[in-house]
Protein backbone atom coordinates (compact mmCIF):
# COMPACT_ATOMS: atom_id res chain seq x y z
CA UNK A 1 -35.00 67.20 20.22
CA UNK A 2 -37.88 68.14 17.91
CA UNK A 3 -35.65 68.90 15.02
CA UNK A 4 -35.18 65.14 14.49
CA UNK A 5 -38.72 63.99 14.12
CA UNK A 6 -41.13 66.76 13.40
CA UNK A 7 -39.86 67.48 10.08
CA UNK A 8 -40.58 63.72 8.93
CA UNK A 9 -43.68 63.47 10.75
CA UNK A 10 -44.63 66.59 8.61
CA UNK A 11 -43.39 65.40 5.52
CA UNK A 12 -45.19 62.05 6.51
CA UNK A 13 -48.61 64.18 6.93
CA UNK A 14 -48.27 65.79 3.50
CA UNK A 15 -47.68 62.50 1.89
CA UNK A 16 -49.64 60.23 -0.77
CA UNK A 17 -51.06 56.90 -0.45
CA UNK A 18 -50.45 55.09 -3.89
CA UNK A 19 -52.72 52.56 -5.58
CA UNK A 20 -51.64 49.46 -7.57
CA UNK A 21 -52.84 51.20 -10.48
CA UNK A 22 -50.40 53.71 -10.26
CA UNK A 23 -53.21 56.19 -8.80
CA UNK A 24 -52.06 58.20 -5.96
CA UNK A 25 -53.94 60.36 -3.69
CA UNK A 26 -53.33 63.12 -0.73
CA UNK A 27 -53.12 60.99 3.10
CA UNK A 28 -54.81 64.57 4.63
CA UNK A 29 -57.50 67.38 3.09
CA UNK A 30 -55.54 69.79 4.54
CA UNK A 31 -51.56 71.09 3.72
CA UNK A 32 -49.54 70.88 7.35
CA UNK A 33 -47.06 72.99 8.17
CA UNK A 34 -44.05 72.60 11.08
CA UNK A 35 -45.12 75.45 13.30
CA UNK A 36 -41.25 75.28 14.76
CA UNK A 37 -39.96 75.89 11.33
CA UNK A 38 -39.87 79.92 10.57
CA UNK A 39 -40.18 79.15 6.68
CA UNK A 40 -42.96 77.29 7.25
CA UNK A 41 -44.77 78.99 9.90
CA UNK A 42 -44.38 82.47 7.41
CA UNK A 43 -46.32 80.44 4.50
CA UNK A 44 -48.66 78.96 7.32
CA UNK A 45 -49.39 82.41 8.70
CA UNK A 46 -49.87 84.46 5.67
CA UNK A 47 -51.84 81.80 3.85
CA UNK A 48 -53.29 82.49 0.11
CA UNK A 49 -55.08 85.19 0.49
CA UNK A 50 -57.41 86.30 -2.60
CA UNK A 51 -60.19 88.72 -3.48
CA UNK A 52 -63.31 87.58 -4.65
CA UNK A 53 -66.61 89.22 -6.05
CA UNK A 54 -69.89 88.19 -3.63
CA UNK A 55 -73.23 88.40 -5.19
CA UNK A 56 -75.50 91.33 -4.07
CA UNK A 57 -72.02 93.39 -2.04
CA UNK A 58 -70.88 96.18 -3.35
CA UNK A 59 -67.08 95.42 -3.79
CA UNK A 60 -65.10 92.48 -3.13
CA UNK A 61 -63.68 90.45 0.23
CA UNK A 62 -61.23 88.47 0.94
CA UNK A 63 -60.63 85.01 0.99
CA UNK A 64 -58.32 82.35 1.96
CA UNK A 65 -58.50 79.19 -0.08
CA UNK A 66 -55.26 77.06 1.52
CA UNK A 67 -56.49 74.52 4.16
CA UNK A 68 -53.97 73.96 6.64
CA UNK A 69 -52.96 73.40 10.20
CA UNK A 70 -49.89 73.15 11.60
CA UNK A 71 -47.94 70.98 14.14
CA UNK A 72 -46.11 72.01 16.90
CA UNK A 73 -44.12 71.41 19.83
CA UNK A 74 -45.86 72.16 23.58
CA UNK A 75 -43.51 74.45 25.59
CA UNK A 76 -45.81 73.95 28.91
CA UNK A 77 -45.44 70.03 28.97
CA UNK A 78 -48.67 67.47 29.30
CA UNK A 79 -49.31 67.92 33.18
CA UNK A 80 -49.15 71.88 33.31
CA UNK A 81 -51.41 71.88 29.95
CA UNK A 82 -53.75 69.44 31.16
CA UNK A 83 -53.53 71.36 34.52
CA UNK A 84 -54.87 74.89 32.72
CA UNK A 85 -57.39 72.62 30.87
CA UNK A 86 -56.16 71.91 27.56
């Protein structure tokens, strides 16, 4: 039942708002990714990862740069997830 909304609430989450002045800018600060979707949950797991040089440490560490979260669908239900204190 998922597969018919959580793509375009996704796609929704990801969108723009658009100005009269033909400005546009993100809805969310973050990237969200369909937890259900395999494609997406791949990019969502393995994120951007990058090295980068910190001042006074010998040798670099690694970062990630891409905010995101994801969405997904619960597989306990509300009252059993409220129940285990969710």
């Amino acid at each position: 039942m998922h597969s018919l909304f959580l793509p375009a609430l996704v796609s929704e989450m990801n969108g723009k708002y658009h100005l009269a002045e033909g400005k546009s800018f993100p809805r969310l600060e973050v990237n969200v990714y369909n937890i259900e979707d395999t494609g997406e949950r791949d990019v969502f797991l393995t994120g951007a990862k990058k090295e980068i040089a910190v001042s006074g440490k010998a040798g670099n560490v690694q970062y990630d740069p891409l905010r995101r979260t994801c969405v997904g669908i619960s597989k306990l239900g509300t009252n059993e997830a409220v129940a285990i204190g969710a």
